[in-house]
Protein backbone atom coordinates (compact mmCIF):
# COMPACT_ATOMS: atom_id res chain seq x y z
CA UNK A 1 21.71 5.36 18.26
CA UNK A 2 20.48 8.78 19.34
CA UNK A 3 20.32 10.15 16.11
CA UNK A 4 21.73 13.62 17.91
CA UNK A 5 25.36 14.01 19.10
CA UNK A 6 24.64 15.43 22.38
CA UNK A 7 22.52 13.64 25.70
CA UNK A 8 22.64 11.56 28.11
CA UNK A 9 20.79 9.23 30.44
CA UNK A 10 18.79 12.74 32.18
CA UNK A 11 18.34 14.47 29.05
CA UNK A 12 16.79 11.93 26.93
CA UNK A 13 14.64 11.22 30.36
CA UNK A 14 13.44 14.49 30.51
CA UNK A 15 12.90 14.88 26.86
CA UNK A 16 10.83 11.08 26.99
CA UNK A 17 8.75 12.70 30.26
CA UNK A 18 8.23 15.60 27.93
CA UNK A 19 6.44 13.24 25.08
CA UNK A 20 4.26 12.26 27.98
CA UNK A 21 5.93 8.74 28.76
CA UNK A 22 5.35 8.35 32.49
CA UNK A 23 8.32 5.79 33.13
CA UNK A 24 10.75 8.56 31.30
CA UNK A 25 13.33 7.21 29.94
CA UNK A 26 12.84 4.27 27.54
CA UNK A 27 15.94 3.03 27.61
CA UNK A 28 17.47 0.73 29.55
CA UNK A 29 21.00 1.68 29.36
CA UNK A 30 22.76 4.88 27.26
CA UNK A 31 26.14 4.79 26.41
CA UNK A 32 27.94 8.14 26.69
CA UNK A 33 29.97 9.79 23.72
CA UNK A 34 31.93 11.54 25.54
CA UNK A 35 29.97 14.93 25.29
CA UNK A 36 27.52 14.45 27.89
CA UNK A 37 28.72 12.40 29.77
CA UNK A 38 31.82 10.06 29.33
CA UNK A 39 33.10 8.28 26.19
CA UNK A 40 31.91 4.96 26.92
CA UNK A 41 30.15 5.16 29.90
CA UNK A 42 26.90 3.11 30.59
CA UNK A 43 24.41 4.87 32.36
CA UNK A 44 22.13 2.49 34.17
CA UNK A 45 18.35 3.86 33.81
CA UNK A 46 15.54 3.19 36.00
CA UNK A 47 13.61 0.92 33.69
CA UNK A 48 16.34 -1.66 34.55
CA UNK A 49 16.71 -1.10 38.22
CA UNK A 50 12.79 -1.29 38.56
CA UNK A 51 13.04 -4.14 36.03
CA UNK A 52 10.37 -2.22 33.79
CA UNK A 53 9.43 -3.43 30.14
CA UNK A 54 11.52 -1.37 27.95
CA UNK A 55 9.60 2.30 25.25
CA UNK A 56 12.20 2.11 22.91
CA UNK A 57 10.21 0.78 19.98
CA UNK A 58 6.41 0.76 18.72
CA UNK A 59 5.93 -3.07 19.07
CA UNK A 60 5.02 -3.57 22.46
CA UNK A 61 6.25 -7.56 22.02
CA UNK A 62 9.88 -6.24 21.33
CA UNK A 63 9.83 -4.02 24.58
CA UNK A 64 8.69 -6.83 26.90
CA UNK A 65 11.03 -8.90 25.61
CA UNK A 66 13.97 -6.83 24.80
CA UNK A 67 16.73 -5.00 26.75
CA UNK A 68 16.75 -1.35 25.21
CA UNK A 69 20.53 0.22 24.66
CA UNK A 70 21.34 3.47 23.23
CA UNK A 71 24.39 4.98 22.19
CA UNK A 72 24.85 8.70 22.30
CA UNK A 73 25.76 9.87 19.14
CA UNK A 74 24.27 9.94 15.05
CA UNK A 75 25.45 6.94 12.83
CA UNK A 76 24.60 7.70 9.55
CA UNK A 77 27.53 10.82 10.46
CA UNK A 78 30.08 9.20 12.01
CA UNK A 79 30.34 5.40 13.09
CA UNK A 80 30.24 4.72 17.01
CA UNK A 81 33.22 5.22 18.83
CA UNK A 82 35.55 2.16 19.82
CA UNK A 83 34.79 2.78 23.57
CA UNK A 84 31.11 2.52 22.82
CA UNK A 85 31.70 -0.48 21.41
CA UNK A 86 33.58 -1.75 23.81
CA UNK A 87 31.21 -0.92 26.32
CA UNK A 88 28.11 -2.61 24.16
C-alpha cells in the first residue's frame, strides 16, 4: 500500500524522480482508490512496458525478480477496497 490516501501512477512518479530514482516510478502497476484516479483502476507504469527490474524494495534480488504492485490508499486505516481487490 501507499501508506497515503491520495496518488496515483504520476504522482508517486514524480515524487520517486524527486528522491533521485532515474527510472521514476518503482512500481510496476498502482491501483487507483478512487481519489486520484479511479476505484480500481490499474495504471500500467513504465517499468513494465520497458520491462525494467522493479525500486519498490531495498533488496535488489526481490526487485529483479518481483513484479511491484501498489494500491493507493493506507491499510493500517482502512482495509483496501473490494475493487482493488478485485483488480489485484
Amino acid at each position: 500500500h501507499s501508506a497515503i490516501e491520495d496518488g496515483n501512477a504520476a504522482v508517486y512518479d514524480a515524487a520517486h524522480r524527486r528522491r533521485g530514482m532515474a527510472n521514476g516510478l518503482a512500481y510496476h502497476f498502482v491501483i487507483g482508490n478512487g481519489r486520484d484516479s479511479p476505484e480500481g483502476a490499474i495504471e500500467i507504469g513504465p517499468r513494465w512496458l520497458r520491462q525494467l527490474d522493479g525500486g519498490h524494495v531495498r533488496a535488489e534480488e526481490f526487485n529483479r525478480r518481483g513484479i511491484g504492485i501498489c494500491l493507493v490508499g493506507n491499510f493500517e486505516r482502512r482495509a483496501p477496497s473490494e475493487r482493488q481487490l478485485a483488480s489485484l
